[in-house]
N, C-alpha and C. Protein backbone atom coordinates (compact mmCIF):
# COMPACT_ATOMS: atom_id res chain seq x y z
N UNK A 1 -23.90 -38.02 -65.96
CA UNK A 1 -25.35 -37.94 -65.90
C UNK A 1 -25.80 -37.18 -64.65
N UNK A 2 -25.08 -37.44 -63.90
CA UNK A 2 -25.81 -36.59 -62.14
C UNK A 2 -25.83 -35.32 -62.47
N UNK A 3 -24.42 -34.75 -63.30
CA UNK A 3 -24.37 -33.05 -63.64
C UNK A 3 -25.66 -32.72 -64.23
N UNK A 4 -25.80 -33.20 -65.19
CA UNK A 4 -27.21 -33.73 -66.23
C UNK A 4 -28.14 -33.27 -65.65
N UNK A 5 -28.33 -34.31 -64.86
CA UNK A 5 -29.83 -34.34 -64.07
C UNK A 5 -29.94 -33.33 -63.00
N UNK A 6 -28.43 -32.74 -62.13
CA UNK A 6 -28.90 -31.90 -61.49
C UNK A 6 -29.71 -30.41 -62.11
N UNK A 7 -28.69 -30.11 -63.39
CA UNK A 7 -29.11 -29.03 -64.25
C UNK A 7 -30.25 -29.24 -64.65
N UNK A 8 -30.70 -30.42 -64.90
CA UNK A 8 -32.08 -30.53 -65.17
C UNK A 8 -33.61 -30.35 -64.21
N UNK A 9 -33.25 -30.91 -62.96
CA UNK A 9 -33.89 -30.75 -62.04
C UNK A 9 -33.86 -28.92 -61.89
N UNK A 10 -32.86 -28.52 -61.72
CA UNK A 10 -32.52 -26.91 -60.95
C UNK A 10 -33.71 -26.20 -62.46
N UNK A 11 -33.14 -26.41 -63.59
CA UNK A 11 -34.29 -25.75 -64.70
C UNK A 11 -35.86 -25.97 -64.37
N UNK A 12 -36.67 -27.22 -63.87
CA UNK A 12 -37.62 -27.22 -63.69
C UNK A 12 -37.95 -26.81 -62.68
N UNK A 13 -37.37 -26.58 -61.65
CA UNK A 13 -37.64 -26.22 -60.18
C UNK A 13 -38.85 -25.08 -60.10
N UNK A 14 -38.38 -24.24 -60.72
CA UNK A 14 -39.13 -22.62 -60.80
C UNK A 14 -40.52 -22.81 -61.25
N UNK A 15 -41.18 -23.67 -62.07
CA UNK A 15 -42.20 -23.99 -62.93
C UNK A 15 -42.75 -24.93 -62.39
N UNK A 16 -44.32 -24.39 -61.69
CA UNK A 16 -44.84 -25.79 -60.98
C UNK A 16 -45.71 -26.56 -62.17
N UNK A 17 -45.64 -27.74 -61.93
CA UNK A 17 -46.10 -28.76 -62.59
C UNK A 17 -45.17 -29.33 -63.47
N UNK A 18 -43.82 -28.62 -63.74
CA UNK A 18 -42.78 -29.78 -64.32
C UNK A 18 -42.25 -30.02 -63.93
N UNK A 19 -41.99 -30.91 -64.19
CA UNK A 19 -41.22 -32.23 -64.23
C UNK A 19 -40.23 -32.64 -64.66
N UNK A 20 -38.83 -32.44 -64.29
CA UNK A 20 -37.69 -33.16 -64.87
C UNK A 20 -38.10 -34.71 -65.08
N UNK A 21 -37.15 -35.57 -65.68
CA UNK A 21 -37.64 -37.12 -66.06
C UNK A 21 -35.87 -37.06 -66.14
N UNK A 22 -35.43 -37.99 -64.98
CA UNK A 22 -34.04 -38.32 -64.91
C UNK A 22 -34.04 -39.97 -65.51
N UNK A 23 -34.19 -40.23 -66.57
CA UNK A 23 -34.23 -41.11 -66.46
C UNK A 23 -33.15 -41.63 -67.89
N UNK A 24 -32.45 -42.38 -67.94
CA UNK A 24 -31.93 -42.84 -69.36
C UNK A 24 -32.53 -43.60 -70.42
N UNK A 25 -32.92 -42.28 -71.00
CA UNK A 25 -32.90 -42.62 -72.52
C UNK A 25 -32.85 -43.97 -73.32
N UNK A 26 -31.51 -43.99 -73.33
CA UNK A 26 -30.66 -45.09 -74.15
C UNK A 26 -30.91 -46.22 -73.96
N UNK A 27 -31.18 -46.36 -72.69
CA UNK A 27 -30.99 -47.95 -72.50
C UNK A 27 -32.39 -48.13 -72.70
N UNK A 28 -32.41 -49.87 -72.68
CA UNK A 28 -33.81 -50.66 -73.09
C UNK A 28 -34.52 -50.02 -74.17
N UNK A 29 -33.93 -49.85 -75.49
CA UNK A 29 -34.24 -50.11 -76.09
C UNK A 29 -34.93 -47.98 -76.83
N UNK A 30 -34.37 -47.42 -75.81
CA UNK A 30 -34.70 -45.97 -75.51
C UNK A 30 -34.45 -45.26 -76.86
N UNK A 31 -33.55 -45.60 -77.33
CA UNK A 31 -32.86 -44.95 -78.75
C UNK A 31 -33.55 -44.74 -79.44
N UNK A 32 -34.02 -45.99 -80.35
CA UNK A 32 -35.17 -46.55 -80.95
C UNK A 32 -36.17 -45.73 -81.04
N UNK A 33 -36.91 -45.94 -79.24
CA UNK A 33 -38.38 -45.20 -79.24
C UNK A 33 -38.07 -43.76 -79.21
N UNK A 34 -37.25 -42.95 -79.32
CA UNK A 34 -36.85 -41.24 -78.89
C UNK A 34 -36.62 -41.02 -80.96
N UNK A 35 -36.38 -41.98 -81.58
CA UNK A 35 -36.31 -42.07 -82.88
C UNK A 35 -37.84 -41.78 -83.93
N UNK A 36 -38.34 -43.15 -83.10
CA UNK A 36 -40.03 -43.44 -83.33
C UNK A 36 -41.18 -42.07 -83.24
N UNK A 37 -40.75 -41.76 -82.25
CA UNK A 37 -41.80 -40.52 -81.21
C UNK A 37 -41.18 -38.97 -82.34
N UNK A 38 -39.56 -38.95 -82.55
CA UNK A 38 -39.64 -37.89 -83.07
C UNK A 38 -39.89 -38.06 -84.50
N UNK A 39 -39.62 -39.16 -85.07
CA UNK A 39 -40.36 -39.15 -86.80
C UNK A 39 -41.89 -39.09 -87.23
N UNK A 40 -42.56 -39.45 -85.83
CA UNK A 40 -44.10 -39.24 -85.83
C UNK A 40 -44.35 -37.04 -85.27
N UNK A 41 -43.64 -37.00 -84.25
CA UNK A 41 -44.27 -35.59 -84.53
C UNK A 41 -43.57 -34.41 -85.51
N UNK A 42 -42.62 -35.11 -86.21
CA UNK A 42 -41.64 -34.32 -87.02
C UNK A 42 -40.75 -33.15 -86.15
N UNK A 43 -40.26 -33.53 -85.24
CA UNK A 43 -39.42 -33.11 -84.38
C UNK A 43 -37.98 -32.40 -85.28
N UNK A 44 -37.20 -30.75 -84.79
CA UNK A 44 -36.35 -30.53 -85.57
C UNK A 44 -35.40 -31.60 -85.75
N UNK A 45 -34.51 -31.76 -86.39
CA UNK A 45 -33.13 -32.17 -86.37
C UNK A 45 -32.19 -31.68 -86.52
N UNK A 46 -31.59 -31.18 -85.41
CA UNK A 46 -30.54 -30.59 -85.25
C UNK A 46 -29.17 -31.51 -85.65
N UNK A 47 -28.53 -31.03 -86.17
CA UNK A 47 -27.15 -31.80 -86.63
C UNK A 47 -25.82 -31.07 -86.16
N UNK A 48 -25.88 -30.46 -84.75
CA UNK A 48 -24.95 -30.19 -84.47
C UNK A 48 -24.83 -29.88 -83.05
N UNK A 49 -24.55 -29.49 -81.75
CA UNK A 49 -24.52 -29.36 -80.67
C UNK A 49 -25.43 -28.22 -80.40
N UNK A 50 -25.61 -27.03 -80.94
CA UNK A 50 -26.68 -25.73 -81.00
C UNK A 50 -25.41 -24.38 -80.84
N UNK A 51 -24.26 -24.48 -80.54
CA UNK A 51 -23.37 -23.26 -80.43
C UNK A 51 -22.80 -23.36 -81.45
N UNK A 52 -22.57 -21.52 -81.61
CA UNK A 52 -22.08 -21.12 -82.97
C UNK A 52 -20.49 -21.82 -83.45
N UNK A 53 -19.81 -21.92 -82.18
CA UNK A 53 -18.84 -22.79 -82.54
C UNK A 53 -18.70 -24.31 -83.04
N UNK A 54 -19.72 -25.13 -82.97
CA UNK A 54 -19.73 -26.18 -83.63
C UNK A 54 -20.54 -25.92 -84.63
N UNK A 55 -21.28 -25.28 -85.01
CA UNK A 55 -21.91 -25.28 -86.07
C UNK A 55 -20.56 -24.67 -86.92
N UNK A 56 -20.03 -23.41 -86.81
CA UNK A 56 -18.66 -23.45 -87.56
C UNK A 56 -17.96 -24.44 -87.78
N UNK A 57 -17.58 -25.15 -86.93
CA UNK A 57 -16.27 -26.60 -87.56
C UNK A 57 -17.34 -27.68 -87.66
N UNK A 58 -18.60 -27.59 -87.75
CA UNK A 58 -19.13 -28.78 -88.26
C UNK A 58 -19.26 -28.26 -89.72
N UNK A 59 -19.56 -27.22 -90.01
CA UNK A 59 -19.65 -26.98 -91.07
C UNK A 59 -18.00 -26.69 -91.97
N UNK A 60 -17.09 -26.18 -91.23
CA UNK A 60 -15.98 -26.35 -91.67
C UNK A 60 -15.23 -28.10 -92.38
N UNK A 61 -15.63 -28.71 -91.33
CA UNK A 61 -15.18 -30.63 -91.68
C UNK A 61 -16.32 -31.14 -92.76
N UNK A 62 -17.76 -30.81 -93.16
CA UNK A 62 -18.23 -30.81 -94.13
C UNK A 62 -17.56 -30.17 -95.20
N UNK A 63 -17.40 -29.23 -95.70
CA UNK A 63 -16.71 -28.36 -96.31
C UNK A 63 -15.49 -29.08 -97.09
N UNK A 64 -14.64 -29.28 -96.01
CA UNK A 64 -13.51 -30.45 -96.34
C UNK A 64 -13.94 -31.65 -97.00
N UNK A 65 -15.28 -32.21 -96.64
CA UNK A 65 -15.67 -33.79 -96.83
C UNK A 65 -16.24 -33.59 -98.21
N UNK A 66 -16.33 -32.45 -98.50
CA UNK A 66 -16.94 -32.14 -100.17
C UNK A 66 -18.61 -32.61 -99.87
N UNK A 67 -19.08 -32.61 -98.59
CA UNK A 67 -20.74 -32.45 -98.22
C UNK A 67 -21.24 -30.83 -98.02
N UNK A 68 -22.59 -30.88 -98.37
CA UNK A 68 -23.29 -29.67 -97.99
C UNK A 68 -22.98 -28.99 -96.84
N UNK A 69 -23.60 -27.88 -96.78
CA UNK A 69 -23.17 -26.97 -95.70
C UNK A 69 -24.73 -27.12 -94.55
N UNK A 70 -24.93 -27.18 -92.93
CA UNK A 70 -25.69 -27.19 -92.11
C UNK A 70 -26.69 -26.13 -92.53
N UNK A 71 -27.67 -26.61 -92.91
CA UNK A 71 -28.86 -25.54 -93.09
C UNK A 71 -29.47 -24.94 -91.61
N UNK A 72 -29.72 -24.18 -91.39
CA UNK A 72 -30.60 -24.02 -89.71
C UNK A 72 -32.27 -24.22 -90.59
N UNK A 73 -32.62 -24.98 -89.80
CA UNK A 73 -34.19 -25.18 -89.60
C UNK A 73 -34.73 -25.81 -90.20
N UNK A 74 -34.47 -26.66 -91.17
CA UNK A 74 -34.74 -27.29 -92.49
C UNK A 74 -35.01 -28.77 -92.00
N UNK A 75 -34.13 -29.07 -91.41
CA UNK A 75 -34.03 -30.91 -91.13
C UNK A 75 -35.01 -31.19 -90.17
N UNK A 76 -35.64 -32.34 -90.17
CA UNK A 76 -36.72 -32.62 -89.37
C UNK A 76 -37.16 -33.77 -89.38
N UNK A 77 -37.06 -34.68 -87.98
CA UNK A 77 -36.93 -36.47 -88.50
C UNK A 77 -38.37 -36.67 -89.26
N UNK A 78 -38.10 -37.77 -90.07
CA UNK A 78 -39.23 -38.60 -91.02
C UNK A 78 -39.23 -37.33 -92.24
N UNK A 79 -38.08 -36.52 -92.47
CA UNK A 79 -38.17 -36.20 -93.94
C UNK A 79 -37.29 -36.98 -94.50
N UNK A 80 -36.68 -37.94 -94.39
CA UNK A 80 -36.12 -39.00 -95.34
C UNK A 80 -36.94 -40.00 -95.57
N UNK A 81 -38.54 -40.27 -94.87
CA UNK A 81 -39.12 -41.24 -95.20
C UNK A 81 -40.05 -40.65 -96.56
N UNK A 82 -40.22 -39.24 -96.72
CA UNK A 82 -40.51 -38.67 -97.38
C UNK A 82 -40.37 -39.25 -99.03
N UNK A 83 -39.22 -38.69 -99.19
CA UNK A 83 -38.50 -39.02 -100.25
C UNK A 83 -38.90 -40.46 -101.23
């Protein structure tokens, strides 16, 4: 997390008025609400790390699993509440 947060801090540095937020997520209950917040603004969903190399062997081990192939841009939380 320190690597994390330093990279995070050093990205906002340049840009006055932001704000890195070092803070964890996960805990108390963090999961949940980062779940909540993105099914209300329909936030993307990415299903894979964002480099072309995992999107290849993610889509390669799908492939194998006899599942669909990673669409880019399509997924977006609260489209399964859709349905």
């Amino acid at each position: 997390m320190k690597q994390i947060n330093g990279c995070g801090e050093r990205a906002a540095a340049p840009y006055p008025g932001m704000v890195y937020w070092d803070y964890n997520w996960r805990k108390k209950g963090g999961s949940a609400r980062m779940i909540e917040i993105s099914k209300r603004e329909r936030f993307y969903q990415q299903e894979y790390c964002g480099c072309v190399y995992s999107l290849r062997d993610s889509n390669l081990h799908r492939k194998a699993q006899g599942r669909d192939l990673i669409k880019l841009g399509v997924k977006y939380y609260g489209d399964e509440d859709d349905e």
